[in-house]
N, C-alpha and C. Protein backbone atom coordinates (compact mmCIF):
# COMPACT_ATOMS: atom_id res chain seq x y z
N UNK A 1 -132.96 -13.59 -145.55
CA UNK A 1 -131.96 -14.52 -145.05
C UNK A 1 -131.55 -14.13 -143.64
N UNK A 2 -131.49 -14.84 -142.86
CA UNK A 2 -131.26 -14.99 -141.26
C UNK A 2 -129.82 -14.38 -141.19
N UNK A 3 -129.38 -13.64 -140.32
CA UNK A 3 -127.96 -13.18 -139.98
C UNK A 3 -127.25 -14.18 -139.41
N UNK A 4 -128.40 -15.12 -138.37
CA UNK A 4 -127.11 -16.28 -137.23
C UNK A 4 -128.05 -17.49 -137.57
N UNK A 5 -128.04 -18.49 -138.00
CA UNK A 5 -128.28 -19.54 -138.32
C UNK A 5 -128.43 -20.50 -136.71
N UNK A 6 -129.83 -21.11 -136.98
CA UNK A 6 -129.67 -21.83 -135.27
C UNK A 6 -128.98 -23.20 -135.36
N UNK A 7 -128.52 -23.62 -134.52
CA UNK A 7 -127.99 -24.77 -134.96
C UNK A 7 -128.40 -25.97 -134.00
N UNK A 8 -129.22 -26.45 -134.98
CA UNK A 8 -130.26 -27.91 -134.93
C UNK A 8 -129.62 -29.12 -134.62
N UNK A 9 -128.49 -29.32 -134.96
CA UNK A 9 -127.44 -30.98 -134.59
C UNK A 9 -126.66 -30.17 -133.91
N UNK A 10 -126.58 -30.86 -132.57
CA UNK A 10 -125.30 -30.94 -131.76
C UNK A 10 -124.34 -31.63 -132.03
N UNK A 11 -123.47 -31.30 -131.29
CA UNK A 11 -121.70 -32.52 -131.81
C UNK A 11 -121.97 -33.08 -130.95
N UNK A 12 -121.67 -34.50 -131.28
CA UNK A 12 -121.60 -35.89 -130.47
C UNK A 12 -120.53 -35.34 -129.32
N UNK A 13 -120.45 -35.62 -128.22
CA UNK A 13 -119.43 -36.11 -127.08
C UNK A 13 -119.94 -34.28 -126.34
N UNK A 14 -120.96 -33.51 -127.01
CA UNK A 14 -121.22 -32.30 -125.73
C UNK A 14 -122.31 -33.02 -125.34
N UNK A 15 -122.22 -32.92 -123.57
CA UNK A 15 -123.51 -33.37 -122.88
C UNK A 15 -123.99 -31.85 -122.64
N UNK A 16 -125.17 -31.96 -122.12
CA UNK A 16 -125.86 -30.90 -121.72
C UNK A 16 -127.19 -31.25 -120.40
N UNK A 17 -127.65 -30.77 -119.37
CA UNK A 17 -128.87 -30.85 -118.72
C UNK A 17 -130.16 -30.05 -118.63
N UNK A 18 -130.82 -30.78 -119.59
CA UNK A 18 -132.09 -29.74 -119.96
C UNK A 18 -133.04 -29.23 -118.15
N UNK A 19 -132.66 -28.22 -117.93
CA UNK A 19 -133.47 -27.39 -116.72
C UNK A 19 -135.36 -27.50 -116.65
N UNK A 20 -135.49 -27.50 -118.27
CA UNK A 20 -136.85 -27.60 -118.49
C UNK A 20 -137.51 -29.11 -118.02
N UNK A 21 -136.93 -29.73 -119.06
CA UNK A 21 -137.07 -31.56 -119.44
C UNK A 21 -137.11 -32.32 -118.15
N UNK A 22 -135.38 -31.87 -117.53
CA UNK A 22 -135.14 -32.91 -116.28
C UNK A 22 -134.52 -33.76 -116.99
N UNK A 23 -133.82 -33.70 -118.24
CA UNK A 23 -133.19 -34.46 -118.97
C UNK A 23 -131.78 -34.41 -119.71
N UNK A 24 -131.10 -35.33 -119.72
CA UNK A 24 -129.73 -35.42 -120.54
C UNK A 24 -129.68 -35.17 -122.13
N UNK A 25 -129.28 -34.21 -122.54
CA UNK A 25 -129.03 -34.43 -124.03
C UNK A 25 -127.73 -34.47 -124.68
N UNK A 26 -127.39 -35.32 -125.42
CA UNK A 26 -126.53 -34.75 -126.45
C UNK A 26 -126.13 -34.02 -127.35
N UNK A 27 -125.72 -32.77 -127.46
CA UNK A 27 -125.90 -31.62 -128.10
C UNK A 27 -126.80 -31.09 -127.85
N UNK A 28 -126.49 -29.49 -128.14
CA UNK A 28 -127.67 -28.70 -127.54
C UNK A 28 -129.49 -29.00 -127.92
N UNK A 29 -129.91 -29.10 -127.98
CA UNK A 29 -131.30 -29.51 -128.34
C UNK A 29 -131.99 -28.58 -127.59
N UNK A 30 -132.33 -27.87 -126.65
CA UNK A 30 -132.98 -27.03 -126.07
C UNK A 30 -132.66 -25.81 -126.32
N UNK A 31 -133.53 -24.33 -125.75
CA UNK A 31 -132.26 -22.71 -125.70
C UNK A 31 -131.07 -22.86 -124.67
N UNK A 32 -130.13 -22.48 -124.96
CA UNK A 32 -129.30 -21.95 -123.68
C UNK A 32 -129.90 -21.52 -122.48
N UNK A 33 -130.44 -20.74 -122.36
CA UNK A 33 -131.19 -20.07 -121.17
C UNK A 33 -132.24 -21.92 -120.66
N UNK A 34 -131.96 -22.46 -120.89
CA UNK A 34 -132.96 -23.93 -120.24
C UNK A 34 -131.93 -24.94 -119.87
N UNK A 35 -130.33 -24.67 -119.84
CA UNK A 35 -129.54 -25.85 -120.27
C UNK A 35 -128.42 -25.40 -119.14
N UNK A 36 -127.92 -26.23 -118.82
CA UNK A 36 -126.56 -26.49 -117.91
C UNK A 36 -125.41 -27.05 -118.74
N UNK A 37 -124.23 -26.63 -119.23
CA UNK A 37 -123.26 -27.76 -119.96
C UNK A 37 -122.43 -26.67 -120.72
N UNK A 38 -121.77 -27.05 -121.72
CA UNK A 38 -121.54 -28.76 -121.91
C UNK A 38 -120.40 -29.65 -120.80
N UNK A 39 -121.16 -30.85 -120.89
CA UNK A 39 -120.03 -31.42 -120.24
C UNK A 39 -119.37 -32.52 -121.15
N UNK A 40 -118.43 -32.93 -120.40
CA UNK A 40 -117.71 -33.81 -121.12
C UNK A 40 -118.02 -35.41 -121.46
N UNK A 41 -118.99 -35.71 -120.41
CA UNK A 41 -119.85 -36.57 -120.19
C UNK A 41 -121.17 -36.93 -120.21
N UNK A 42 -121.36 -37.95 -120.46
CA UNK A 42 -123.11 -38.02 -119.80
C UNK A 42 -123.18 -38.08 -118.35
N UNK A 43 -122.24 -39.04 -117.92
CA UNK A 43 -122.36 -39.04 -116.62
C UNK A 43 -121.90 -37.59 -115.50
N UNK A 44 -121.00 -36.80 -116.26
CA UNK A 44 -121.25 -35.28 -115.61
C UNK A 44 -122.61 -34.80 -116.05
N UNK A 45 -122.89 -34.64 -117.10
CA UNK A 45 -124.25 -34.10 -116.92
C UNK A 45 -125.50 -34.70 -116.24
N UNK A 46 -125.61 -35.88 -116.47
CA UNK A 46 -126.42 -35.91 -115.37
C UNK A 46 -126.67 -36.13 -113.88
N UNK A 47 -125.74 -35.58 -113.58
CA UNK A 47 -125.28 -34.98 -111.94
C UNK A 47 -125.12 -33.20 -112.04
N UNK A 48 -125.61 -33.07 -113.05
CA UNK A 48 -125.62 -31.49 -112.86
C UNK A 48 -125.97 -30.46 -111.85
N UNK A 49 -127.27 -30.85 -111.66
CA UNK A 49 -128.12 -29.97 -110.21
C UNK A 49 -127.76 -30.43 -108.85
N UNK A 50 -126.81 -31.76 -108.79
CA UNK A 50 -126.13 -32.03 -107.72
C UNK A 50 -124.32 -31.14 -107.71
N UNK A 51 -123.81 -31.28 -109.11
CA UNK A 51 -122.86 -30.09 -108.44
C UNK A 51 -123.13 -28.92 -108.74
N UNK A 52 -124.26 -28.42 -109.26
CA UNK A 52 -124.65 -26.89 -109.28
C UNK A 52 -125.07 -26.38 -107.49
N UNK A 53 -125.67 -27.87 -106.87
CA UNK A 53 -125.66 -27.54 -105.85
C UNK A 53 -125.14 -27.54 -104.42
N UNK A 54 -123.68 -28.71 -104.65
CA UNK A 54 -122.55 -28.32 -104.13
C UNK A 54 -121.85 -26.83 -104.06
N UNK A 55 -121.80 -26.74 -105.73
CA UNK A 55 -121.12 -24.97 -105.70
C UNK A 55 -121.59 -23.98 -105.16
N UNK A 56 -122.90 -24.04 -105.22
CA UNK A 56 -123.71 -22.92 -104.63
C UNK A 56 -123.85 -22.69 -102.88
N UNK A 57 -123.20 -24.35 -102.19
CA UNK A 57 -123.08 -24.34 -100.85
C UNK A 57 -121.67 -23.67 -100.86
N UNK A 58 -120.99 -24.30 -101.38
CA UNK A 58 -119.27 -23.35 -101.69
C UNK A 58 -119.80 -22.00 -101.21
N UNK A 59 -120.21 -21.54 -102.75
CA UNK A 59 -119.99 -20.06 -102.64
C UNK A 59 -120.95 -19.54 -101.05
N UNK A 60 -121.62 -19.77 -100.79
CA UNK A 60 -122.39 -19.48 -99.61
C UNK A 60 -121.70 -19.08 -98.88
N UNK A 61 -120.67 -20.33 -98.38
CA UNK A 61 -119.99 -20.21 -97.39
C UNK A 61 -118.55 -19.62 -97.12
N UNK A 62 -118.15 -18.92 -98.43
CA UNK A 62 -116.89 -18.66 -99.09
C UNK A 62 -116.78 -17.18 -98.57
N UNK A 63 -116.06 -16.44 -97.22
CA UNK A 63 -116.23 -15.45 -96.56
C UNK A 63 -116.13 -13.97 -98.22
N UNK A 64 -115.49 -14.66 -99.29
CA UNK A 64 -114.94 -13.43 -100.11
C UNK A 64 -116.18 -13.15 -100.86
N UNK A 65 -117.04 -13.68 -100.50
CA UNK A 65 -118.77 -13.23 -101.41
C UNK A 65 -119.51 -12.77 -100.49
N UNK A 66 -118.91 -12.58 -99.12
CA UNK A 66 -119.87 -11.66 -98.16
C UNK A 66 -119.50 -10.41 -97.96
N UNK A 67 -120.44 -9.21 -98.22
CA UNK A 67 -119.67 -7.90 -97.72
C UNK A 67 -119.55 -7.68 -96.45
N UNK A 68 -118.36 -7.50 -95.73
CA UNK A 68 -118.80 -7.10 -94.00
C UNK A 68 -119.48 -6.65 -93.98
N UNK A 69 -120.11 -5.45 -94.28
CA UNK A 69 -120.72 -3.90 -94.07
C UNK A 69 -122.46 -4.22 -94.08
N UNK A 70 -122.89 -5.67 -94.54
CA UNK A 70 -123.83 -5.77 -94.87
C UNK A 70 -124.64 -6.53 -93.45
N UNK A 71 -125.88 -6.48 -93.34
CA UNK A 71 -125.97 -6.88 -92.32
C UNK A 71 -126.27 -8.37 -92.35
N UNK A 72 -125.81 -8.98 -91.53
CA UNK A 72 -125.80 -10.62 -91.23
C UNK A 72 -127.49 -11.00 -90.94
N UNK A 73 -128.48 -10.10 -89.90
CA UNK A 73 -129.49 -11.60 -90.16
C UNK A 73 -130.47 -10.47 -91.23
N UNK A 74 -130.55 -9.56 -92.45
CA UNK A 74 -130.79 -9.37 -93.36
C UNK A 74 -131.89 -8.01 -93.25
N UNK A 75 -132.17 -7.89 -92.04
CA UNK A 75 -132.47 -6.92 -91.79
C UNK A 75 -132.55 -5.41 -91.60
N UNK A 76 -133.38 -4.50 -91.97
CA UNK A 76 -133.42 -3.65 -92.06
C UNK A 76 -132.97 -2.37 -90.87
N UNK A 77 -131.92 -1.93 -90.21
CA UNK A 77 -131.84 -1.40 -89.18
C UNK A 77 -131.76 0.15 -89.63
């Protein structure tokens, strides 16, 4: 007998964005490690990789995720 049981039906109203697929699901249907979510929506999820990639310009540009000490054009001195 299995210790964690996988769980095959999702609950209605979690969206999710399959990374693999390129697709919207309702309830998890894919692994975690392939999935973006849940959202509250379909229509948030499938705008996912558009604000995954808003945030990721955020954080870029967000001075508190840069170390001074580090060097700016990435190079080895």
């Amino acid at each position: 007998m299995a210790l964690f049981k996988k769980r095959t039906v999702g609950k209605p109203g979690e969206w999710f964005y399959c990374l693999v697929h390129h697709k919207v699901e309702e309830g998890p249907e894919c692994p975690a490690k392939d999935r973006f979510g849940p959202y509250p929506t379909r229509e948030e999820a499938e705008h996912a990789m558009q604000s995954a990639q808003e945030r990721n310009l955020e954080w870029e540009n967000d001075p508190k995720w840069h170390d001074k000490s580090a060097p700016q054009d990435g190079g080895t001195d």
